[in-house]
C-alpha atoms as a PDB file:
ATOM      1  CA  UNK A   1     -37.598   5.453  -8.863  1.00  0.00           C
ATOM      2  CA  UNK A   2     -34.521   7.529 -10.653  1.00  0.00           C
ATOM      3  CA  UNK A   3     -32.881   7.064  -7.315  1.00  0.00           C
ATOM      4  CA  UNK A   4     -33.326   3.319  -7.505  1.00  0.00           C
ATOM      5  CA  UNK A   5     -32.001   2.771 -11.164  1.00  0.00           C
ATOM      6  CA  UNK A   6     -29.244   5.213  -9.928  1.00  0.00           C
ATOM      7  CA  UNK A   7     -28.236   2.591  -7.705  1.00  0.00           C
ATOM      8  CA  UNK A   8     -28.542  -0.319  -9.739  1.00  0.00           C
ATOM      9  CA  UNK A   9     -26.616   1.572 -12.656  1.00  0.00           C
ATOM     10  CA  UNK A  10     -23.884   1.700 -10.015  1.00  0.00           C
ATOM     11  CA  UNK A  11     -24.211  -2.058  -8.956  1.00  0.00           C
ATOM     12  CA  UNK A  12     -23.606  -2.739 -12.857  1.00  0.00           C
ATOM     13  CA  UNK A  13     -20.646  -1.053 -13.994  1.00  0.00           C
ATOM     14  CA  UNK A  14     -19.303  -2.665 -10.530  1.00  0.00           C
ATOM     15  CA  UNK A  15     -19.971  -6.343 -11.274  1.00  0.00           C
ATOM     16  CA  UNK A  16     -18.225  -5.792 -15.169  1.00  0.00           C
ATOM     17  CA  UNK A  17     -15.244  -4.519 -13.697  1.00  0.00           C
ATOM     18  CA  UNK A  18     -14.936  -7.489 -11.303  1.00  0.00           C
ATOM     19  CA  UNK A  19     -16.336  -9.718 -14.282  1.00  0.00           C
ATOM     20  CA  UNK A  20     -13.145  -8.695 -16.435  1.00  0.00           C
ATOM     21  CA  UNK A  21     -10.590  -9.719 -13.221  1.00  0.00           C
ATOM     22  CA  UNK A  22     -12.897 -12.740 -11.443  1.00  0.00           C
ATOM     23  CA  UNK A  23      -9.645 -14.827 -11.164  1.00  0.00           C
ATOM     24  CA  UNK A  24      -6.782 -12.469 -12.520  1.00  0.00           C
ATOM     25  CA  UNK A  25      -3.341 -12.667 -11.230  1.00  0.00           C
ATOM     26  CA  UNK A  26      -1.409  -9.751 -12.598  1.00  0.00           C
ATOM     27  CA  UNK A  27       2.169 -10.952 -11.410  1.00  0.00           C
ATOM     28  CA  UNK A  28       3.541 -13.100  -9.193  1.00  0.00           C
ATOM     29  CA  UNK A  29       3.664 -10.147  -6.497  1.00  0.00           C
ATOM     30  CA  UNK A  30       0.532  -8.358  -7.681  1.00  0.00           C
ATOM     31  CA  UNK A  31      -3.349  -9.579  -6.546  1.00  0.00           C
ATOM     32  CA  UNK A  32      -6.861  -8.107  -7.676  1.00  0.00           C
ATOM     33  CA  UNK A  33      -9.674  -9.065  -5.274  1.00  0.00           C
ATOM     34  CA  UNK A  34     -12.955  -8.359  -6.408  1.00  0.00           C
ATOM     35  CA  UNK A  35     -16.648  -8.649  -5.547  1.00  0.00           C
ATOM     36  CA  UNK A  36     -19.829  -7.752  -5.642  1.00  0.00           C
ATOM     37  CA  UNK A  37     -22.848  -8.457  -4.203  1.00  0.00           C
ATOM     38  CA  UNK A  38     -26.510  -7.049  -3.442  1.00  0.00           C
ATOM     39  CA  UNK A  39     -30.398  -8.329  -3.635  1.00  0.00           C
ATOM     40  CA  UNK A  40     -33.901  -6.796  -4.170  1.00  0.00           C
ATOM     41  CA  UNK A  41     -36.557  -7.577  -0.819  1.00  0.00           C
ATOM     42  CA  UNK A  42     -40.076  -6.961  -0.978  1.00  0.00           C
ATOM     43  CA  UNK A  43     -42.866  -7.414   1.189  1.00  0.00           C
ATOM     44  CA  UNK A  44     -46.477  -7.202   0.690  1.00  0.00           C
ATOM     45  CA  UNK A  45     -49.678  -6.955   2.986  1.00  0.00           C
ATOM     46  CA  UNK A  46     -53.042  -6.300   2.426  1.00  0.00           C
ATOM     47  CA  UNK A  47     -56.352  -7.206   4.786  1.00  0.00           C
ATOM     48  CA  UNK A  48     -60.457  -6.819   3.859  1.00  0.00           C
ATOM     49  CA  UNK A  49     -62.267  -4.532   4.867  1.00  0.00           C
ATOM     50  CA  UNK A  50     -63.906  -6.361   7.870  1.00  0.00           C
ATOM     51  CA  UNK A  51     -60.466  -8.115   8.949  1.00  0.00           C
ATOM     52  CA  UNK A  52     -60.902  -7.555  12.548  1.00  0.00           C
ATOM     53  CA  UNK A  53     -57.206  -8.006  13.548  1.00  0.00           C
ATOM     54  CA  UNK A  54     -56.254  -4.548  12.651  1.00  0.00           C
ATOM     55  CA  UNK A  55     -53.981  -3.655   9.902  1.00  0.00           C
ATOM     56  CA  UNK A  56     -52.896  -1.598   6.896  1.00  0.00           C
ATOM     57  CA  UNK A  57     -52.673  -2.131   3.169  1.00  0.00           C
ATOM     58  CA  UNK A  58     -48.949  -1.964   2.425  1.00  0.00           C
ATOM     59  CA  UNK A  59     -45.764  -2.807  -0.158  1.00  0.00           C
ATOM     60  CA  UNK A  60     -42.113  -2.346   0.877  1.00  0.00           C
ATOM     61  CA  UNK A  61     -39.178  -2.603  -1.231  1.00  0.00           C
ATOM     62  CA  UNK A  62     -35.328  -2.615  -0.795  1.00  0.00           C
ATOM     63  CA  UNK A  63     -32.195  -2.649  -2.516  1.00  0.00           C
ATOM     64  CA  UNK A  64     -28.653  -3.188  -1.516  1.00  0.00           C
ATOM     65  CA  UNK A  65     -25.088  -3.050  -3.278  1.00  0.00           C
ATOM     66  CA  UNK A  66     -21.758  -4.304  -1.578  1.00  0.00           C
ATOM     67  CA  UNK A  67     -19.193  -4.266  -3.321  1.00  0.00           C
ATOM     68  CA  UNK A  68     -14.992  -4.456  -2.461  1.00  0.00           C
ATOM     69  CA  UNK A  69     -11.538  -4.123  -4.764  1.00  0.00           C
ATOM     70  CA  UNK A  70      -8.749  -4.485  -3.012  1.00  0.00           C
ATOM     71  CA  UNK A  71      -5.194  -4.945  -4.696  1.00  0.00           C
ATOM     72  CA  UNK A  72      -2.399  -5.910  -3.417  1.00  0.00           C
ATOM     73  CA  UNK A  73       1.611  -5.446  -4.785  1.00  0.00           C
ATOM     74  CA  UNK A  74       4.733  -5.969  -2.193  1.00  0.00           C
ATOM     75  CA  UNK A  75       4.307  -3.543   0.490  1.00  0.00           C
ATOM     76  CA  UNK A  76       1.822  -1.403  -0.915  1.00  0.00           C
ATOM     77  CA  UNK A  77      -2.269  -2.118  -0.737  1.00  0.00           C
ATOM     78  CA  UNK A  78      -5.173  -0.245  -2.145  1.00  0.00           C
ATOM     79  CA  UNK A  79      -8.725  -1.316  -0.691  1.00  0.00           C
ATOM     80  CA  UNK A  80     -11.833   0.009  -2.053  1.00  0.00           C
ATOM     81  CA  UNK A  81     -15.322  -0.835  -0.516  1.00  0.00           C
ATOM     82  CA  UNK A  82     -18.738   0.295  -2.116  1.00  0.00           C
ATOM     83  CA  UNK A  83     -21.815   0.246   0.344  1.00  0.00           C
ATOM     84  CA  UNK A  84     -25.502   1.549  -0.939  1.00  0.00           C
ATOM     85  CA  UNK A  85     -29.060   0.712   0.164  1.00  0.00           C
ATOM     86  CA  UNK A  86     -32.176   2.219  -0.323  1.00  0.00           C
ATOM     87  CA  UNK A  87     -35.798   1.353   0.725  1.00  0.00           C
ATOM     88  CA  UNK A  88     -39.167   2.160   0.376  1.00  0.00           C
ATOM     89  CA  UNK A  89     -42.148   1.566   2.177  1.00  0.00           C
ATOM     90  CA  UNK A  90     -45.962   2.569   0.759  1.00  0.00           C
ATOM     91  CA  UNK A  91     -48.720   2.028   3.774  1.00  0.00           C
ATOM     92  CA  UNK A  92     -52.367   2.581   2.308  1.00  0.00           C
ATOM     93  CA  UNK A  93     -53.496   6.157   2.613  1.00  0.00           C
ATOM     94  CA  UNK A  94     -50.281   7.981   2.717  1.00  0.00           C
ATOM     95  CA  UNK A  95     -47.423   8.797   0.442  1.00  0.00           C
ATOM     96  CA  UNK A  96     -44.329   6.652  -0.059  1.00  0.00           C
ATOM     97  CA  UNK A  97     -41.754   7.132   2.597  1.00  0.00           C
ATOM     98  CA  UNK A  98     -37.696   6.225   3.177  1.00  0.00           C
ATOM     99  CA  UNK A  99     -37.111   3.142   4.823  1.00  0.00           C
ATOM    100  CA  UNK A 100     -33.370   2.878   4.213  1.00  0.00           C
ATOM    101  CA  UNK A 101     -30.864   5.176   2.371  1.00  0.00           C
ATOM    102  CA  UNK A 102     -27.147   5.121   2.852  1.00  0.00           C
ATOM    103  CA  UNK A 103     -24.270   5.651   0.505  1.00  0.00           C
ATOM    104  CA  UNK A 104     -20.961   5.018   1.536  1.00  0.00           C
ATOM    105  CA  UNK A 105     -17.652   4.759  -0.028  1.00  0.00           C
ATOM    106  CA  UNK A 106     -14.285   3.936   1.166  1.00  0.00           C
ATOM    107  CA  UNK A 107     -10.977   3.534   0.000  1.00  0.00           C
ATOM    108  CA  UNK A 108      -7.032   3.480   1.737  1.00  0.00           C
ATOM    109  CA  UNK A 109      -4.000   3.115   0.455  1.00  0.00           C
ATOM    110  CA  UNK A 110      -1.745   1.217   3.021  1.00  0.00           C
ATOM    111  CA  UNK A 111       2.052   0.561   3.133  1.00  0.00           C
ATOM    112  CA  UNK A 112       2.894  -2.242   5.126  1.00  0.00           C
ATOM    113  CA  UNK A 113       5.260  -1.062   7.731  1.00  0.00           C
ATOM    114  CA  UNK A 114       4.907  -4.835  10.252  1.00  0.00           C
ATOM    115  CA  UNK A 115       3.408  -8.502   9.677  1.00  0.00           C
ATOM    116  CA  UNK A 116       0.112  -6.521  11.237  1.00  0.00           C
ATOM    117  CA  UNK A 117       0.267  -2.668  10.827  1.00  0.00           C
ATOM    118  CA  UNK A 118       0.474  -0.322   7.756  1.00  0.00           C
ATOM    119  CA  UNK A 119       0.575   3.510   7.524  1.00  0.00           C
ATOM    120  CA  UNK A 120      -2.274   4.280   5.377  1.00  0.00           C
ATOM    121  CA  UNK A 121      -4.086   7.324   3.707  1.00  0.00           C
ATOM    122  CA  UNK A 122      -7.928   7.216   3.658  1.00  0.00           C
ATOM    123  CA  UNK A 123     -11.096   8.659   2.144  1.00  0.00           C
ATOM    124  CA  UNK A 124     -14.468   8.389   3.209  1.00  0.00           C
ATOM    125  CA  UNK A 125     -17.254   9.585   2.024  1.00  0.00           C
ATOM    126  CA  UNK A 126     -21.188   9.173   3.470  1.00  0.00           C
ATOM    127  CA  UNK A 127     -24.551  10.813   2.191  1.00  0.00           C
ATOM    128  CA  UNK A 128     -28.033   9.403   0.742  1.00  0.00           C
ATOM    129  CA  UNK A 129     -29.942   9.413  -2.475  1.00  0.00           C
ATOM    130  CA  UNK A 130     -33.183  10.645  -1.944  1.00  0.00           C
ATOM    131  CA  UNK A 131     -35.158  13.513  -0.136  1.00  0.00           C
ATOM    132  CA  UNK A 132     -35.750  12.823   3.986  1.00  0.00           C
ATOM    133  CA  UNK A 133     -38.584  14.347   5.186  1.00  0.00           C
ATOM    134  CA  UNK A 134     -40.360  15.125   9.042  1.00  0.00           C
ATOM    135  CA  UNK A 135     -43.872  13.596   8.558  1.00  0.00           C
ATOM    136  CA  UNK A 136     -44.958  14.923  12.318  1.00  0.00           C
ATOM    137  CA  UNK A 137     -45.581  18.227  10.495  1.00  0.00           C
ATOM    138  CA  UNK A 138     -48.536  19.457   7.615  1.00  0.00           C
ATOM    139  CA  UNK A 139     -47.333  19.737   5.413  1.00  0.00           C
ATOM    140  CA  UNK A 140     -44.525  17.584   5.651  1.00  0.00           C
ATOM    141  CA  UNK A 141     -41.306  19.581   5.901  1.00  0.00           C
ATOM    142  CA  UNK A 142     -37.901  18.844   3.899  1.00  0.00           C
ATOM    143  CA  UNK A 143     -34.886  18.045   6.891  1.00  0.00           C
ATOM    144  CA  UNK A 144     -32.056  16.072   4.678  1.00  0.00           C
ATOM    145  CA  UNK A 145     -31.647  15.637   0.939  1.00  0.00           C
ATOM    146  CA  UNK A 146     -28.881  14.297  -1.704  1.00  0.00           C
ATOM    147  CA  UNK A 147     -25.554  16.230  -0.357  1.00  0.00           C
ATOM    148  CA  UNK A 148     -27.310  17.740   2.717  1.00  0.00           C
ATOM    149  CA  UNK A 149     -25.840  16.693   4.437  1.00  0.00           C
ATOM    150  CA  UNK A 150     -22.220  14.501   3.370  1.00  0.00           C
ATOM    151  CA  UNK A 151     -18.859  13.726   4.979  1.00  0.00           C
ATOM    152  CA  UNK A 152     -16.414  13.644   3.500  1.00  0.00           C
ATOM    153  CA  UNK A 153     -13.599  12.458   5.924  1.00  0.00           C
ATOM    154  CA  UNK A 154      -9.876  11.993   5.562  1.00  0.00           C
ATOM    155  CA  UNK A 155      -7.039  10.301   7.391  1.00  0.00           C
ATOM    156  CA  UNK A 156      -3.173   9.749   8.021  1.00  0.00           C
ATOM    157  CA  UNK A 157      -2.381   7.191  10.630  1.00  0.00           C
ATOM    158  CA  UNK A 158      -1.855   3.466  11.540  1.00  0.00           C
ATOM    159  CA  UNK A 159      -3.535   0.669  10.196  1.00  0.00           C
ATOM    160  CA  UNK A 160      -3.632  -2.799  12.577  1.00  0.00           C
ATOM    161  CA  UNK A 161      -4.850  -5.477  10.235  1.00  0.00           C
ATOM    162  CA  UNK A 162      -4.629  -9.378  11.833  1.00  0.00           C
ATOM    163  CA  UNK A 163      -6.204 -10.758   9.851  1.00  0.00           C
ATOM    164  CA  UNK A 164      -8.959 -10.555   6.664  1.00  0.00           C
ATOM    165  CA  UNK A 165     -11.619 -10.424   8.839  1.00  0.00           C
ATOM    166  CA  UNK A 166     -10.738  -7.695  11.274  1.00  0.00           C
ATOM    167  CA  UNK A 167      -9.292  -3.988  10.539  1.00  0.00           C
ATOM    168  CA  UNK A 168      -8.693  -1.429  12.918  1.00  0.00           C
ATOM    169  CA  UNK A 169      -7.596   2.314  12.260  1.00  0.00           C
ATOM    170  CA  UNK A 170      -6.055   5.108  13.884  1.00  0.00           C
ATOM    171  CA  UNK A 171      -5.590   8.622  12.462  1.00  0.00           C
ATOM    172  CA  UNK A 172      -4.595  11.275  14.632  1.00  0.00           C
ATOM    173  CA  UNK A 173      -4.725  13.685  11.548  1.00  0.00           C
ATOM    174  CA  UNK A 174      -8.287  13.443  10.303  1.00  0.00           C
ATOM    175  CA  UNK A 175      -9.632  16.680   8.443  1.00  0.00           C
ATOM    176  CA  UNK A 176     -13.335  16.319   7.923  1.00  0.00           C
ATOM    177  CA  UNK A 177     -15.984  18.398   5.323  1.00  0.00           C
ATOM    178  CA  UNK A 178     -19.266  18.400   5.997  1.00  0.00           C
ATOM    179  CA  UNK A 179     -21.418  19.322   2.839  1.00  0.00           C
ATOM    180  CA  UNK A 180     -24.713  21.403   3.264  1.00  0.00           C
ATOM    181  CA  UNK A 181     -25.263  22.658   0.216  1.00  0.00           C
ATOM    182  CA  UNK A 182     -28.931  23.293   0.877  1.00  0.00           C
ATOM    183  CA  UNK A 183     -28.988  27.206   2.639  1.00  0.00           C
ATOM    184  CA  UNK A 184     -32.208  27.156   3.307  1.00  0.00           C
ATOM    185  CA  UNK A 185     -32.118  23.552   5.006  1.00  0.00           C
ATOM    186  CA  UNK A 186     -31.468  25.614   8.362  1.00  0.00           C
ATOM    187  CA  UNK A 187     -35.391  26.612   8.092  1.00  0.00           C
ATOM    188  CA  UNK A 188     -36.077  22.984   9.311  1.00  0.00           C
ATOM    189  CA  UNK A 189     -33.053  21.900  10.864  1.00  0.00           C
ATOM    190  CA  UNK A 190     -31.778  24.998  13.415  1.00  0.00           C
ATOM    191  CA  UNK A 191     -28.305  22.845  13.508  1.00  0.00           C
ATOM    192  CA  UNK A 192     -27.651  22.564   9.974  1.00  0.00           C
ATOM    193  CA  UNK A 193     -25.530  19.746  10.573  1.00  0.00           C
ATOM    194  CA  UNK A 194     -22.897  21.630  12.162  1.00  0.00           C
ATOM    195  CA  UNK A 195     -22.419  24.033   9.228  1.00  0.00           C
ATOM    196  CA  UNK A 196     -22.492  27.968   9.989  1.00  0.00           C
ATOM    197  CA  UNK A 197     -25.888  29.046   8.423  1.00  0.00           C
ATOM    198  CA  UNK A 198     -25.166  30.837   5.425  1.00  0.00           C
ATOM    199  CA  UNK A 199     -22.548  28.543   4.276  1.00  0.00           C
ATOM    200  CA  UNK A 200     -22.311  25.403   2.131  1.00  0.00           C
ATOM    201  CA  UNK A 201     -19.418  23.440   4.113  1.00  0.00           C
ATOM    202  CA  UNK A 202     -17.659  23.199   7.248  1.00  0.00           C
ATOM    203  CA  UNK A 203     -14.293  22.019   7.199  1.00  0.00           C
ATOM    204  CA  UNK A 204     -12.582  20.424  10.701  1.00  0.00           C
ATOM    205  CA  UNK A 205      -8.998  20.357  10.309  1.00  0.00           C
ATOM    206  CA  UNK A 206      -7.061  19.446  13.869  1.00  0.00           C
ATOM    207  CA  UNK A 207      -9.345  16.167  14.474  1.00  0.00           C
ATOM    208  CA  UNK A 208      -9.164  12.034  15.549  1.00  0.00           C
ATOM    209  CA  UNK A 209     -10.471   9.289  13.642  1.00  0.00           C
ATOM    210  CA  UNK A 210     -11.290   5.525  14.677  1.00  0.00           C
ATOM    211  CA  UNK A 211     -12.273   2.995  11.981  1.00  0.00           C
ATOM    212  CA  UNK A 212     -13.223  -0.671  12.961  1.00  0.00           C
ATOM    213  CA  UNK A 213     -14.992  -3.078  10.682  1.00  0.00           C
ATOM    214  CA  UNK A 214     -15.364  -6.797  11.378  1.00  0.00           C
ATOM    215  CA  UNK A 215     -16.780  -9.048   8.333  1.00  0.00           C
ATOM    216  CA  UNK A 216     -17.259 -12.103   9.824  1.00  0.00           C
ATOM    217  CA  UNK A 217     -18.313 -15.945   8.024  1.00  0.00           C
ATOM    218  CA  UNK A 218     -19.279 -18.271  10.729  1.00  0.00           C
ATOM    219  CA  UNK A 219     -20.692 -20.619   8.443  1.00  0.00           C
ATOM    220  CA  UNK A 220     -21.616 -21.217   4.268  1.00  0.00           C
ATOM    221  CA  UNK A 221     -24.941 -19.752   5.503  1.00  0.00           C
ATOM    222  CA  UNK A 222     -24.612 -17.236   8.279  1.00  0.00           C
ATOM    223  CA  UNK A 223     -22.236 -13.973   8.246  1.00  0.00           C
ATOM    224  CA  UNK A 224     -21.909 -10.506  10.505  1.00  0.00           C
ATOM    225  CA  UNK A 225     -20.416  -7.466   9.099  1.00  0.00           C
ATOM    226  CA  UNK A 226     -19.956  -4.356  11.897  1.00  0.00           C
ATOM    227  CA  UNK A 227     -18.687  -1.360  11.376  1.00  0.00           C
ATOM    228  CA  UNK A 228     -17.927   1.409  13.909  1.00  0.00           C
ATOM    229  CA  UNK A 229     -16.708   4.846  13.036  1.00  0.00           C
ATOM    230  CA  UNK A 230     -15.992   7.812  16.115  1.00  0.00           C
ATOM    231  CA  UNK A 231     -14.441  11.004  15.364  1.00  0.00           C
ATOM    232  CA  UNK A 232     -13.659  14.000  17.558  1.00  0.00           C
ATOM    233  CA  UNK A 233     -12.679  17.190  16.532  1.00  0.00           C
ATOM    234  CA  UNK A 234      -9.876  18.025  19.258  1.00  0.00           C
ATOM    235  CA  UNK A 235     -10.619  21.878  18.885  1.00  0.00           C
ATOM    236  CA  UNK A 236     -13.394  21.615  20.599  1.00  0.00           C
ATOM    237  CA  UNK A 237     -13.419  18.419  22.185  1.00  0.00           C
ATOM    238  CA  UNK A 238     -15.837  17.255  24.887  1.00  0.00           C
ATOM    239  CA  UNK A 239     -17.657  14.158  25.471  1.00  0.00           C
ATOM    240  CA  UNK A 240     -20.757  14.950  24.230  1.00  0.00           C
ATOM    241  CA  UNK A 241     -19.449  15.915  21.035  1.00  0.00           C
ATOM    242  CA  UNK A 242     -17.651  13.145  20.181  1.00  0.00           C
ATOM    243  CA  UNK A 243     -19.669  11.298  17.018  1.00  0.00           C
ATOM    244  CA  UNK A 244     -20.055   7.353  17.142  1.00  0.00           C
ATOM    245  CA  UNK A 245     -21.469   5.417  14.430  1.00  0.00           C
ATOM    246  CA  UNK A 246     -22.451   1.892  14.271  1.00  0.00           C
ATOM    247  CA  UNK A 247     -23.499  -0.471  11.155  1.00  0.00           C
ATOM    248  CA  UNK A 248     -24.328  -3.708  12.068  1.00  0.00           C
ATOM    249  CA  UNK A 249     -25.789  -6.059   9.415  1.00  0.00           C
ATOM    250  CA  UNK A 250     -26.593 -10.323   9.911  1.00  0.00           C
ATOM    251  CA  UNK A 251     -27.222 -12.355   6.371  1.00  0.00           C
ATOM    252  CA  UNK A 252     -28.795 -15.844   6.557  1.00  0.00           C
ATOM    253  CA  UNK A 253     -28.553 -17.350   3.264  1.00  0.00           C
ATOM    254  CA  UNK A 254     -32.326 -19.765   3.031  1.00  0.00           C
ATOM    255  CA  UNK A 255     -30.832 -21.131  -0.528  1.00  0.00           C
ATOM    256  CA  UNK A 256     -27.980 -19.965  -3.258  1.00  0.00           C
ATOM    257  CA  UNK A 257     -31.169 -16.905  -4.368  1.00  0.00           C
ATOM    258  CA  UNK A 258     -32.589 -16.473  -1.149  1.00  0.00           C
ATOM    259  CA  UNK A 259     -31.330 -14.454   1.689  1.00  0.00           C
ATOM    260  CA  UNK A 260     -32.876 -12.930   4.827  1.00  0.00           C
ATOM    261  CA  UNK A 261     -30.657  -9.949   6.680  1.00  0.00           C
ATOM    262  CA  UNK A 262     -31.337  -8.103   9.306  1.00  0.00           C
ATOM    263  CA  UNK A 263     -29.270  -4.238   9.154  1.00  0.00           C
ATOM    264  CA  UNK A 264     -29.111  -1.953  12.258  1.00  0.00           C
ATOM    265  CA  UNK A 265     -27.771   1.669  11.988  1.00  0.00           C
ATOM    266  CA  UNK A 266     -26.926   3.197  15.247  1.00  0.00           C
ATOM    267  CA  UNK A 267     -25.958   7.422  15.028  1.00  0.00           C
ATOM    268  CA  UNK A 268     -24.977   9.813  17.585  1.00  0.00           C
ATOM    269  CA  UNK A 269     -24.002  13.140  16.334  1.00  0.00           C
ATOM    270  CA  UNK A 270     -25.027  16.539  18.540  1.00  0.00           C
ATOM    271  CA  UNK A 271     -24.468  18.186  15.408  1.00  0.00           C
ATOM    272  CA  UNK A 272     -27.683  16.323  14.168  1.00  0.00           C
ATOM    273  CA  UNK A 273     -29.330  15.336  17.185  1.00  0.00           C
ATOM    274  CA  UNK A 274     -29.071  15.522  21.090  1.00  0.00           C
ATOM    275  CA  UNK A 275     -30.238  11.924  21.034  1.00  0.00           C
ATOM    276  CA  UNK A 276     -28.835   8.735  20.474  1.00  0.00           C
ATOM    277  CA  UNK A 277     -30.400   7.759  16.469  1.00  0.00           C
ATOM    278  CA  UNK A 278     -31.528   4.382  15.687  1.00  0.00           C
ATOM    279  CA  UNK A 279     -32.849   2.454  12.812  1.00  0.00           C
ATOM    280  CA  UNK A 280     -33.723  -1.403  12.279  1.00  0.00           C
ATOM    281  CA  UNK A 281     -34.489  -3.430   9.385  1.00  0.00           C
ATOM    282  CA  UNK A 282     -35.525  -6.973   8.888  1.00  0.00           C
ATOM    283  CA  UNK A 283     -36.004  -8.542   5.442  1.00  0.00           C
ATOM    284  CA  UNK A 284     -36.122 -11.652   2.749  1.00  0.00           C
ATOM    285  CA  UNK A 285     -35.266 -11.579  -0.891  1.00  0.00           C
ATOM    286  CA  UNK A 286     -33.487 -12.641  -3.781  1.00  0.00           C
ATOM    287  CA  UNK A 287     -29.875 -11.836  -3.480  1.00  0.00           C
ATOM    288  CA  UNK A 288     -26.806 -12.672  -5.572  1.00  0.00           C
ATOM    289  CA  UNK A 289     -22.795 -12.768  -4.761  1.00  0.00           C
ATOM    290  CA  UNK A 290     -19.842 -12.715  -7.413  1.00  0.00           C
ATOM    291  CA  UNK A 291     -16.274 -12.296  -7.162  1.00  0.00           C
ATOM    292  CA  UNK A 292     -12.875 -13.905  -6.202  1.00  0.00           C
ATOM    293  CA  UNK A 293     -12.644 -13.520  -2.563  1.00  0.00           C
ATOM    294  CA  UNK A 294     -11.410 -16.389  -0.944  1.00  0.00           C
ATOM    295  CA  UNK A 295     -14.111 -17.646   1.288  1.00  0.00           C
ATOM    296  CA  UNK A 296     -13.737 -17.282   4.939  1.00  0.00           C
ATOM    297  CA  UNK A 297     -14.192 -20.352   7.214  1.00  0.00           C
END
């Protein structure tokens, strides 16, 4: 529960900075775009005890925040995006468990350099809020926590930007930290995320970044938002240890309070897993939306 009000005390102080700028226009040259918004899903079953379908008592809850600032003056650009979720689902009989959890902030400074490409400096930064755990064992057994692990990546390159809907980045200079600040974590997880056992961090200096992210509006009612992220430490590169990962999230908007998404998270990272890592998540709640983005057609 802290880690929900956590999340919604972010999701506040968001919406009254964007609620002091909804429609400000600092100078002719100068542009704050601002917005904000998230929802609350919940779903509910429960059966008799002689239902002879099968099934299990449950309740399920999520929360998201999205949130963007981007500003704009002459050549120069500063976009800021804010991405948290964080579910929970209780089946009858068993303790609460993690359906989603993500944090994930972003922000680059561009200068435009073309009608399409900036330079840009960016910093990225990925963990979750609450405990993950590996229910396969008794008792269960801790594997991923607040800060165990989080990236915190960085990047120098070129920035191709057509468009408001599509952005595509290149950073040949990418130093990345990986945060395990847990030294015990490596009980549980022989990998530790990649960091030497012992230590808190693992920094990757000589490394290559790609950023993509497509936000798509087909319609008043339907809208796509991708994002891919690879990275490759060129120190020592090989195929298999290149890391991908893929968001991809579909909102259908049922009325102006009523949404239903479905989110996707798609992971592969040797340093975590061997495996490809994939997660799905289909849901209907309220939802709400503020800002001054212009609204893509």
């Amino acid at each position: 529960m802290k880690k929900l009000f956590t999340l919604i005390a972010f999701g506040m102080l968001f919406q009254a900075a964007i609620a002091q700028t909804d429609t400000a226009t600092v100078a002719k040259d100068t542009l704050w775009l601002k917005e904000i918004a998230g929802g609350l899903n919940l779903n509910q079953a429960s059966f008799s005890g002689n239902w002879k379908g099968g099934g299990v008592n449950s309740i399920a809850f999520n929360v998201y925040l999205l949130g963007r600032a981007n500003y704009a003056k002459g050549k120069w650009s500063w976009d800021n995006t804010l991405d948290l979720l964080y579910g929970v689902v209780k089946n009858d009989g068993e303790d609460g468990r993690k359906a989603n959890d993500r944090i994930y902030l972003d922000s680059k400074l561009g200068y435009k350099i073309a009608p399409k490409w900036n330079i840009y400096f960016g910093l990225n930064f990925l963990s979750q809020f609450a405990p993950g755990y590996d229910f396969n064992t008794e008792p269960r057994t801790l594997i991923s926590k607040w800060a165990n692990p989080a990236y915190l990546t960085t990047g120098f390159g070129a920035e191709y930007k057509p468009n408001d809907e599509f952005v595509l980045r290149l950073s040949p200079f990418a130093p990345r930290f990986t945060f395990v600040t847990d030294t015990n974590l490596y009980l549980a997880v022989p990998e530790n995320y990649g960091v030497e056992i012992g230590e808190t961090v693992r920094q990757e200096w000589l490394a290559f970044n790609l950023f993509a992210e497509w936000n798509k509006k087909f319609s008043d009612r339907f809208s796509l938002l991708m994002r891919y992220q690879m990275y490759a430490n060129l120190e020592t590169f090989a195929f298999d240890t290149i890391d991908h990962r893929l968001d991809a999230g579909v909102v259908a908007k049922i009325s102006e309070a009523i949404n239903v998404s479905l989110t996707t998270l798609t992971i592969y990272d040797i340093d975590q897993d061997e495996k490809v890592q994939f997660s799905q998540g289909l849901a209907i709640g309220l939802a709400f939306k503020r800002g001054n983005f212009p609204e893509k057609k």
